[in-house]
PDB file of N, CA and C in Angstrom:
ATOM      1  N   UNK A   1      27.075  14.759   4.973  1.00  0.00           N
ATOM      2  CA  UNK A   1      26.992  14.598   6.410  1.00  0.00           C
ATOM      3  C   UNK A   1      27.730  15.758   7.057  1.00  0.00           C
ATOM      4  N   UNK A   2      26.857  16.360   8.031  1.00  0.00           N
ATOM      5  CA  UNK A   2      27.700  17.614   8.623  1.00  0.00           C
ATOM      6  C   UNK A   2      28.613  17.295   9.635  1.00  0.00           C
ATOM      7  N   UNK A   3      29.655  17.933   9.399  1.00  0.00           N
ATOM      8  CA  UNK A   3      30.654  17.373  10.979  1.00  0.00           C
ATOM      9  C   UNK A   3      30.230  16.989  11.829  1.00  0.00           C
ATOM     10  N   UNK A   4      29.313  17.662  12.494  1.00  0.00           N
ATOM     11  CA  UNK A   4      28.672  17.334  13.976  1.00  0.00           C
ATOM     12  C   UNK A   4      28.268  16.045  13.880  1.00  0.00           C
ATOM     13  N   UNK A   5      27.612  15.869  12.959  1.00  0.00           N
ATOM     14  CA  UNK A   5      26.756  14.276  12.691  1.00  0.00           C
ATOM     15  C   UNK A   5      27.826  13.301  12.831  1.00  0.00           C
ATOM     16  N   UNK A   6      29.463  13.878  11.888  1.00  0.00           N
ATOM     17  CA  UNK A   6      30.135  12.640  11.653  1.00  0.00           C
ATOM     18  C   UNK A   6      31.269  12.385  13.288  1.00  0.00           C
ATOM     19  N   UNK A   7      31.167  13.489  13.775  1.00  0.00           N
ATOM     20  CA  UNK A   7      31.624  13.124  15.063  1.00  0.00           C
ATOM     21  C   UNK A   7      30.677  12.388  16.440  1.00  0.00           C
ATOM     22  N   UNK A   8      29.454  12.716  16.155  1.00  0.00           N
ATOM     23  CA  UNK A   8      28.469  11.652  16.876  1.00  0.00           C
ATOM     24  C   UNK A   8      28.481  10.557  16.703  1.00  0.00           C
ATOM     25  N   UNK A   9      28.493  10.148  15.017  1.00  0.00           N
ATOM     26  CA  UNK A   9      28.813   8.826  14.848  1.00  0.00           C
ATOM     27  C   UNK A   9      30.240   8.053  15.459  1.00  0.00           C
ATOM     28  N   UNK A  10      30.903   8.997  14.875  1.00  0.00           N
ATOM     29  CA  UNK A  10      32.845   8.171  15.572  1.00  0.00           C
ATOM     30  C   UNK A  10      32.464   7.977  17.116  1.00  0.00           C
ATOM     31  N   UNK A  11      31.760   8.655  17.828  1.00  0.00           N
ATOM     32  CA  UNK A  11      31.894   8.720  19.413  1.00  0.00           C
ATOM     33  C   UNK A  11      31.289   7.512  19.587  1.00  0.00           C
ATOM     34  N   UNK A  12      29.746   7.495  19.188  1.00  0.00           N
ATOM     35  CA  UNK A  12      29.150   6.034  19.443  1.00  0.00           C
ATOM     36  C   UNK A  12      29.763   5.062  19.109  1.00  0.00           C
ATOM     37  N   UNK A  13      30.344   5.084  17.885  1.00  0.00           N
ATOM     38  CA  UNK A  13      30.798   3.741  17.487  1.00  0.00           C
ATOM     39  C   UNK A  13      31.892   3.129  17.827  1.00  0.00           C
ATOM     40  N   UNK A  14      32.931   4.466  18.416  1.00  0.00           N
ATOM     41  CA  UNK A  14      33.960   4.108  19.826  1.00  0.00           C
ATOM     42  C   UNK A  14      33.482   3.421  21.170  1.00  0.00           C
ATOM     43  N   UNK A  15      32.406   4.345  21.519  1.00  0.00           N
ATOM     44  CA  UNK A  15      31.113   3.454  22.594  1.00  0.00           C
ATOM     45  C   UNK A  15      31.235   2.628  22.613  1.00  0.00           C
ATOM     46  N   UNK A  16      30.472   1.823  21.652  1.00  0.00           N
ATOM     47  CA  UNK A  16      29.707   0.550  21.150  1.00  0.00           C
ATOM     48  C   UNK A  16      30.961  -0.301  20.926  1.00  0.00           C
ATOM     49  N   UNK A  17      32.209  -0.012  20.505  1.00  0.00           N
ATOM     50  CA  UNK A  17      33.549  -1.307  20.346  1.00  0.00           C
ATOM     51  C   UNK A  17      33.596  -1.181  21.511  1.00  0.00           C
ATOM     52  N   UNK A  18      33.801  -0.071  23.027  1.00  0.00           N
ATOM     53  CA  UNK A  18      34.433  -0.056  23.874  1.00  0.00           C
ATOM     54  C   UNK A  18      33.652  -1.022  24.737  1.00  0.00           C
ATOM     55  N   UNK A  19      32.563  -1.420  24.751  1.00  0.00           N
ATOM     56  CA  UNK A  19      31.543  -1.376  25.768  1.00  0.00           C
ATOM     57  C   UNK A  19      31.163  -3.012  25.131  1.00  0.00           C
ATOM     58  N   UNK A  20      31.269  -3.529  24.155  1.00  0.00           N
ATOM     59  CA  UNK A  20      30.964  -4.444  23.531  1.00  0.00           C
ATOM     60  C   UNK A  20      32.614  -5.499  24.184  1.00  0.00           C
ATOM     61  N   UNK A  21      33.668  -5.180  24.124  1.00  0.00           N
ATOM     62  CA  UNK A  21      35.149  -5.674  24.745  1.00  0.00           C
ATOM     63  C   UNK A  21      34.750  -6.163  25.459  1.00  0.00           C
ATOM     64  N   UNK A  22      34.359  -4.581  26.897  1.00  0.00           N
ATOM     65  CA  UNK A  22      34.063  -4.991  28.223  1.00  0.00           C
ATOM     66  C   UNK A  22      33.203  -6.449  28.194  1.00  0.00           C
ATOM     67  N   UNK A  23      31.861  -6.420  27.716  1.00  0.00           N
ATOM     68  CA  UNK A  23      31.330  -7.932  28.060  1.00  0.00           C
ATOM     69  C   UNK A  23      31.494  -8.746  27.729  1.00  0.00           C
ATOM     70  N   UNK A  24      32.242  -8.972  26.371  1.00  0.00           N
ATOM     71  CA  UNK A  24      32.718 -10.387  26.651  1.00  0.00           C
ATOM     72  C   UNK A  24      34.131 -10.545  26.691  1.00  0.00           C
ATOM     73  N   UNK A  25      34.754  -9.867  27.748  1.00  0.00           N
ATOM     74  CA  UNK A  25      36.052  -9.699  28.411  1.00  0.00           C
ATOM     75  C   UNK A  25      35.742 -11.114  29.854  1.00  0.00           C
ATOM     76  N   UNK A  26      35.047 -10.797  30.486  1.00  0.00           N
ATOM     77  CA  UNK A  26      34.264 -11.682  31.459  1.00  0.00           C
ATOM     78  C   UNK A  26      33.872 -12.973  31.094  1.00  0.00           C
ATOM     79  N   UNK A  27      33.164 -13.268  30.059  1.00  0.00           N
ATOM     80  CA  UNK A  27      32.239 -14.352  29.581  1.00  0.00           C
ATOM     81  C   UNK A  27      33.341 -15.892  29.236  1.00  0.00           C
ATOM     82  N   UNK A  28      32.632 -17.144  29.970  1.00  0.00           N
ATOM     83  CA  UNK A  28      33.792 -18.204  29.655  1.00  0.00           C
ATOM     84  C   UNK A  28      32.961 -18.628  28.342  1.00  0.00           C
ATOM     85  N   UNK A  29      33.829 -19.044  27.369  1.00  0.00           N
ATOM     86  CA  UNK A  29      33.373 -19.698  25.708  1.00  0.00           C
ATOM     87  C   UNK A  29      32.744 -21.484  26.832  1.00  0.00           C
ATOM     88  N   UNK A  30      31.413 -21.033  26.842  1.00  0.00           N
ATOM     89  CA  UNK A  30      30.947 -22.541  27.389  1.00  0.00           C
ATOM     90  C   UNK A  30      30.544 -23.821  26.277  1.00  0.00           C
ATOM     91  N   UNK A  31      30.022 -23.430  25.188  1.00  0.00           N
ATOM     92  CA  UNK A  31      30.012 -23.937  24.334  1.00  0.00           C
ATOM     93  C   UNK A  31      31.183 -24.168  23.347  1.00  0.00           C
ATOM     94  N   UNK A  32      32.437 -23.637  22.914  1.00  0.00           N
ATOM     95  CA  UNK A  32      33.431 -23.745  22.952  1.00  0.00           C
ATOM     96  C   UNK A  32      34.373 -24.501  23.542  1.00  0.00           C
ATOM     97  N   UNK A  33      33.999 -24.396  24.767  1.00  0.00           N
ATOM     98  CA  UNK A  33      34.873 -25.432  25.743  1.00  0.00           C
ATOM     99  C   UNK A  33      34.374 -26.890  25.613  1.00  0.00           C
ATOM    100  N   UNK A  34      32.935 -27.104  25.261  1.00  0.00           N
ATOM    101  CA  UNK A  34      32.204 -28.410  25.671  1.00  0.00           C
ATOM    102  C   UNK A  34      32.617 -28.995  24.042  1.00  0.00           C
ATOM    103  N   UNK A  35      32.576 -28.401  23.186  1.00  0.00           N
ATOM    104  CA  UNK A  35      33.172 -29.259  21.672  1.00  0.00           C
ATOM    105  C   UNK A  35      34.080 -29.293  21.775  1.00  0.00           C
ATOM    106  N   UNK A  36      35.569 -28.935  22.544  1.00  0.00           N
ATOM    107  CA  UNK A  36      36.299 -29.127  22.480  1.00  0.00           C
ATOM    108  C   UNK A  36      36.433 -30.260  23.389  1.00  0.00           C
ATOM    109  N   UNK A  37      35.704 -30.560  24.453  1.00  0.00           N
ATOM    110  CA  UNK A  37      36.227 -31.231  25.724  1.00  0.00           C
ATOM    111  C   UNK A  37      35.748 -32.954  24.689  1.00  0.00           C
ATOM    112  N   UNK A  38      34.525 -32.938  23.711  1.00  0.00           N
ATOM    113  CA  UNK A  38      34.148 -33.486  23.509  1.00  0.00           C
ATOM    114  C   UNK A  38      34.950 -34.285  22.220  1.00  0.00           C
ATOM    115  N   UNK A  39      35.702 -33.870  21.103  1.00  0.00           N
ATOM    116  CA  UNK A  39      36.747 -33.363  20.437  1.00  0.00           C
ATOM    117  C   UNK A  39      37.454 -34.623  21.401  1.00  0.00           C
ATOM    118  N   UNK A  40      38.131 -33.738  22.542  1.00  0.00           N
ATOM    119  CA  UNK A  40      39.349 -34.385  23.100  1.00  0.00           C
ATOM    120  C   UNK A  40      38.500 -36.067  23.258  1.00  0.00           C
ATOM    121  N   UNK A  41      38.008 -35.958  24.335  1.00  0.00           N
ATOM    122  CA  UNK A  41      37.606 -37.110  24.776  1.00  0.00           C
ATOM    123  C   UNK A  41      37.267 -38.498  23.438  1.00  0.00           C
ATOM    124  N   UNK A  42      36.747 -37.995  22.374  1.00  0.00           N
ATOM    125  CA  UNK A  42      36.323 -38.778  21.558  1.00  0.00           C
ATOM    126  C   UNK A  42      37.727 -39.268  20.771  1.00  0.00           C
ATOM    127  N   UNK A  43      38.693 -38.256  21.047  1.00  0.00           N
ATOM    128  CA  UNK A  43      39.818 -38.790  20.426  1.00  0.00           C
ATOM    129  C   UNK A  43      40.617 -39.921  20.565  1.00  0.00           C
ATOM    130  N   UNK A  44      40.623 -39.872  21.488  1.00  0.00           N
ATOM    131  CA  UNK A  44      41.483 -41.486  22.460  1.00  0.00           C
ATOM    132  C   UNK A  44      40.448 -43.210  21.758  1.00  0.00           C
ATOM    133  N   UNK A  45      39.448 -42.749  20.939  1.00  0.00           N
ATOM    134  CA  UNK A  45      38.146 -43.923  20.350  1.00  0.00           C
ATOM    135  C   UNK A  45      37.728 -44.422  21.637  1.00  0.00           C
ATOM    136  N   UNK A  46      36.828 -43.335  22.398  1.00  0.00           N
ATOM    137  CA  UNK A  46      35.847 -43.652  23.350  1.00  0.00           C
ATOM    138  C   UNK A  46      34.710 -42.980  23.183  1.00  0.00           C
ATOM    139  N   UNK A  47      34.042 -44.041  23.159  1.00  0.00           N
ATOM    140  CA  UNK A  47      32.559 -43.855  22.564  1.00  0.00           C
ATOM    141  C   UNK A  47      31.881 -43.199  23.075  1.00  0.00           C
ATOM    142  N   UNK A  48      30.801 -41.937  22.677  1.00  0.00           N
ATOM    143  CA  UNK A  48      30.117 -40.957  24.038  1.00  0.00           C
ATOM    144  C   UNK A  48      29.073 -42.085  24.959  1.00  0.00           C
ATOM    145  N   UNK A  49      28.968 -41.541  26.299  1.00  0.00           N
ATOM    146  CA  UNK A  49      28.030 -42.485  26.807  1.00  0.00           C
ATOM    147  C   UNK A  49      28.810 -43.180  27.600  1.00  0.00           C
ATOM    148  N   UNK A  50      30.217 -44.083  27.203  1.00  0.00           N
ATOM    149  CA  UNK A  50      30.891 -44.754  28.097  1.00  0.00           C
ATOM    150  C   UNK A  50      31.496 -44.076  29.478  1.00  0.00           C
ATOM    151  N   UNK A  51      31.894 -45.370  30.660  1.00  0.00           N
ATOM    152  CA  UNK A  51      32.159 -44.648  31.349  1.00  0.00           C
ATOM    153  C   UNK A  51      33.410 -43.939  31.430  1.00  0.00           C
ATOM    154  N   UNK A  52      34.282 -44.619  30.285  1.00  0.00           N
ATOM    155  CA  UNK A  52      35.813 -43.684  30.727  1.00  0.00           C
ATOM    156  C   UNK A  52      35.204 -42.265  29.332  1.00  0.00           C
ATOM    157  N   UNK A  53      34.142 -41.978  28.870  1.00  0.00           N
ATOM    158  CA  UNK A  53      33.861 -40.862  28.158  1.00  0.00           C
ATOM    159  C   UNK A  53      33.671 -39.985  29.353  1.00  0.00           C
ATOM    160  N   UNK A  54      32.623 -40.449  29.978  1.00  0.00           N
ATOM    161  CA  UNK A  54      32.026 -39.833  31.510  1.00  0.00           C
ATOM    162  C   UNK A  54      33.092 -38.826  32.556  1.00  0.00           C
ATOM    163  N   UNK A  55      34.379 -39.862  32.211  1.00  0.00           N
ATOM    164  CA  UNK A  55      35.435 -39.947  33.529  1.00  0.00           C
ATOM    165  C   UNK A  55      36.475 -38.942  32.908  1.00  0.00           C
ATOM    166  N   UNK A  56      36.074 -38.891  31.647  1.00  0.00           N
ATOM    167  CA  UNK A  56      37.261 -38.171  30.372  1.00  0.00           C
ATOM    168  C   UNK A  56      36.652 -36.853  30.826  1.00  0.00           C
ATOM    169  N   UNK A  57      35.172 -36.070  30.718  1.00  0.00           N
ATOM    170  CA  UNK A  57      34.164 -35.064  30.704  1.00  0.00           C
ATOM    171  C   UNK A  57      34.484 -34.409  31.856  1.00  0.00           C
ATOM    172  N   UNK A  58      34.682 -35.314  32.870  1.00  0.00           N
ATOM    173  CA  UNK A  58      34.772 -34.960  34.651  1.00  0.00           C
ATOM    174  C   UNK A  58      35.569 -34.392  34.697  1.00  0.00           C
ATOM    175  N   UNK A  59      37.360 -34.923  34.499  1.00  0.00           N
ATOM    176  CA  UNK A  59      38.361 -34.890  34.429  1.00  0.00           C
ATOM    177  C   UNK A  59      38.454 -33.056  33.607  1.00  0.00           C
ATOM    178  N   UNK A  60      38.426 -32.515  32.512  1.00  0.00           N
ATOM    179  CA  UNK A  60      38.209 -31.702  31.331  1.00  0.00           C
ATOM    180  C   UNK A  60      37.412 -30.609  32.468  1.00  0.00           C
ATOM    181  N   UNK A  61      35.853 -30.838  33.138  1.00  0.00           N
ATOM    182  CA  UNK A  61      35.500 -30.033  33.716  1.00  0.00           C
ATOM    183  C   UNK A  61      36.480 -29.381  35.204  1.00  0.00           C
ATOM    184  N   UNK A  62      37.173 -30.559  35.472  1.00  0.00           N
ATOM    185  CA  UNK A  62      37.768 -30.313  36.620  1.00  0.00           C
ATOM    186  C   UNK A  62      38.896 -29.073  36.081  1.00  0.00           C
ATOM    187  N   UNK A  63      39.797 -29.850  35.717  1.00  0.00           N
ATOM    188  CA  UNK A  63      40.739 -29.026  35.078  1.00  0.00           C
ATOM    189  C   UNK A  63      40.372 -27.848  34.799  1.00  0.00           C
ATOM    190  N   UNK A  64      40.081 -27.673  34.026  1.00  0.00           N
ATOM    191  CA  UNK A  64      38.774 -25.992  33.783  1.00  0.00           C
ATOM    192  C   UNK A  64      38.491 -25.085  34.740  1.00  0.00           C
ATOM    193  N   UNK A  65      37.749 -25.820  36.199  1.00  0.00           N
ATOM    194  CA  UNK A  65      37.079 -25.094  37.139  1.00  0.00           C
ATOM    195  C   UNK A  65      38.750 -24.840  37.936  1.00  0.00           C
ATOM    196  N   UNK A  66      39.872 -25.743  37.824  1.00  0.00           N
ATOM    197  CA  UNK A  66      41.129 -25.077  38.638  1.00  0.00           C
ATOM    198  C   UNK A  66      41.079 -24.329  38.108  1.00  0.00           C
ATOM    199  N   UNK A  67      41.540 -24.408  36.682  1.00  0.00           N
ATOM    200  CA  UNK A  67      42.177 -23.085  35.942  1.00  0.00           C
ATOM    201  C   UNK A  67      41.560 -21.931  36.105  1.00  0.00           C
ATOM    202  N   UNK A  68      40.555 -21.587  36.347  1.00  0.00           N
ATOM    203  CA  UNK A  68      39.813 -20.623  36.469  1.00  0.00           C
ATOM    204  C   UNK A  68      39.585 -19.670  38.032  1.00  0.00           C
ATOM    205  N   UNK A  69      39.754 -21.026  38.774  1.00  0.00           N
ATOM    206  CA  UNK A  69      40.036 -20.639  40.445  1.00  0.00           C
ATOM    207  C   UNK A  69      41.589 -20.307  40.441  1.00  0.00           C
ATOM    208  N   UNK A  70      41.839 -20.714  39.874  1.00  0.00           N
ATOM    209  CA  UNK A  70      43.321 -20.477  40.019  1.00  0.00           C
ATOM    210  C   UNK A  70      43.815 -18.641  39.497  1.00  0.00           C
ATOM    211  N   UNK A  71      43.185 -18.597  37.853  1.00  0.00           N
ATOM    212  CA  UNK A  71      43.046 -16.878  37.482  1.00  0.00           C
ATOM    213  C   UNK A  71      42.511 -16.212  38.198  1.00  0.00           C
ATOM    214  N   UNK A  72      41.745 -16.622  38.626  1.00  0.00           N
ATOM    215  CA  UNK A  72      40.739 -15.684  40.161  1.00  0.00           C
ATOM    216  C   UNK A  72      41.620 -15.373  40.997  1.00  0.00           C
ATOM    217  N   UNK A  73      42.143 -16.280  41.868  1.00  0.00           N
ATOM    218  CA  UNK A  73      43.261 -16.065  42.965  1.00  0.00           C
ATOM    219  C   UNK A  73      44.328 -15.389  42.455  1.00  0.00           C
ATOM    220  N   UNK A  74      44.918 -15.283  41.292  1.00  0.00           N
ATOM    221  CA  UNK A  74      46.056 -14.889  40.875  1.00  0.00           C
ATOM    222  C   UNK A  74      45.464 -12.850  40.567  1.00  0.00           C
ATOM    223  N   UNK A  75      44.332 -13.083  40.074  1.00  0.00           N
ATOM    224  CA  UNK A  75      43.864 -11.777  39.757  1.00  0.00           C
ATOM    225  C   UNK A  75      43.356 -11.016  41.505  1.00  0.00           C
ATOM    226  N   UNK A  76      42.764 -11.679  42.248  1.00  0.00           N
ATOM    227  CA  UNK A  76      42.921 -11.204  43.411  1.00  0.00           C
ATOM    228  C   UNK A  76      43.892 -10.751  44.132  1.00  0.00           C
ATOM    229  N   UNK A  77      45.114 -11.957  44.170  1.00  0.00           N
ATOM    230  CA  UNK A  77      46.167 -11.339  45.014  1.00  0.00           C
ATOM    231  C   UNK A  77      46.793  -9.882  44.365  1.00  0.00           C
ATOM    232  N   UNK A  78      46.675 -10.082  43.012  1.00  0.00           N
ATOM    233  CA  UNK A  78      47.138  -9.185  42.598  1.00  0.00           C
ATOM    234  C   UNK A  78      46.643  -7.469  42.705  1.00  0.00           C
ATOM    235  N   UNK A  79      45.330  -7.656  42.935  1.00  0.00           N
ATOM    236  CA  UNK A  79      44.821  -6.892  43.064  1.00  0.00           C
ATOM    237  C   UNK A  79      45.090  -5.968  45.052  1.00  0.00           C
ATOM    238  N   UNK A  80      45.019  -7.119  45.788  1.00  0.00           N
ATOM    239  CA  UNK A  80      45.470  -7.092  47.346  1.00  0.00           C
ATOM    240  C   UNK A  80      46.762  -6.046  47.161  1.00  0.00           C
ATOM    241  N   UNK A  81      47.640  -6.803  46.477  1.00  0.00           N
ATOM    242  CA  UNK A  81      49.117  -6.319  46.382  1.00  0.00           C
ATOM    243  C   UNK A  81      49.039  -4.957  45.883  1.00  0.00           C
ATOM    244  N   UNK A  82      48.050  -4.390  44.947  1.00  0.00           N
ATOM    245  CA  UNK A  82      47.967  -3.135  44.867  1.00  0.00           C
ATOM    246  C   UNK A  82      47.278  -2.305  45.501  1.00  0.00           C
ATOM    247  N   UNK A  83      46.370  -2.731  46.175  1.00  0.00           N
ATOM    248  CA  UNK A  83      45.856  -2.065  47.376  1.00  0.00           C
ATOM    249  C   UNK A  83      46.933  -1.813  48.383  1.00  0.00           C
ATOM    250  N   UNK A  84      47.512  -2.498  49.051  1.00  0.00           N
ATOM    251  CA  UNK A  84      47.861  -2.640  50.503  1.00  0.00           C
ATOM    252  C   UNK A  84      49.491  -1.946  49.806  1.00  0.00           C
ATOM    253  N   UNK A  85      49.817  -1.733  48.538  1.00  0.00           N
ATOM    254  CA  UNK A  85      51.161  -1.523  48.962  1.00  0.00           C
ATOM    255  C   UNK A  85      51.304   0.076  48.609  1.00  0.00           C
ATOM    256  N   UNK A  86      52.101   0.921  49.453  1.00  0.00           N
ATOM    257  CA  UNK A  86      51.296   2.358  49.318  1.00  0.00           C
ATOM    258  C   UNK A  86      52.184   2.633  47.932  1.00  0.00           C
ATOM    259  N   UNK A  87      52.084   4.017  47.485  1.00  0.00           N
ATOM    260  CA  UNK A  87      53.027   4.829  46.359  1.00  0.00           C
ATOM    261  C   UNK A  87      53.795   5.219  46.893  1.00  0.00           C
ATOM    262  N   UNK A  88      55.094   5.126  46.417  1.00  0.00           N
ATOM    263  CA  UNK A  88      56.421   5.942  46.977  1.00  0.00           C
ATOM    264  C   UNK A  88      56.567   6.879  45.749  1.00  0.00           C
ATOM    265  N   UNK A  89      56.160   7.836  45.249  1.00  0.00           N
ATOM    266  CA  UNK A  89      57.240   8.299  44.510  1.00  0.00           C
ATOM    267  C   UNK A  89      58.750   8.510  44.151  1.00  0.00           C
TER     268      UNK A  89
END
């Protein structure tokens, strides 16, 4: 393999890890989350289908959608705070 070749390869394949991070840097584990929520809930010996399974699912989604509004807001302000506050050297 001639140099040139083997430095095309290292570049792409730096690419391809770098760029592969980025997307699922973003992505929530949805399926991940739902065996686990399911996991939890079944643990307490409540049967799927029932209503405190139902109320267990709700509860698990709720929690979730804070936590997530909550990293949002925290990643926003944070972001505000670096906008608006100038550089002093």
């Amino acid at each position: 393999m001639r140099s040139g070749a083997k430095k095309r390869y290292i570049a792409l394949t730096l690419a391809a890890l770098a760029l592969s991070a980025c997307a699922s840097r973003n992505e929530t584990p949805v399926a991940a989350a739902s065996e686990d929520d399911d996991a939890f809930c079944r643990a307490g010996g409540v049967a799927a289908g029932s209503s405190e399974y139902v109320a267990c699912r709700k509860n698990r989604d709720v929690q979730r959608s804070n936590e997530l509004s909550r990293a949002a807001r925290t990643q926003r302000n944070l972001s505000e705070t670096m906008i608006n506050t100038p550089y002093k050297p």
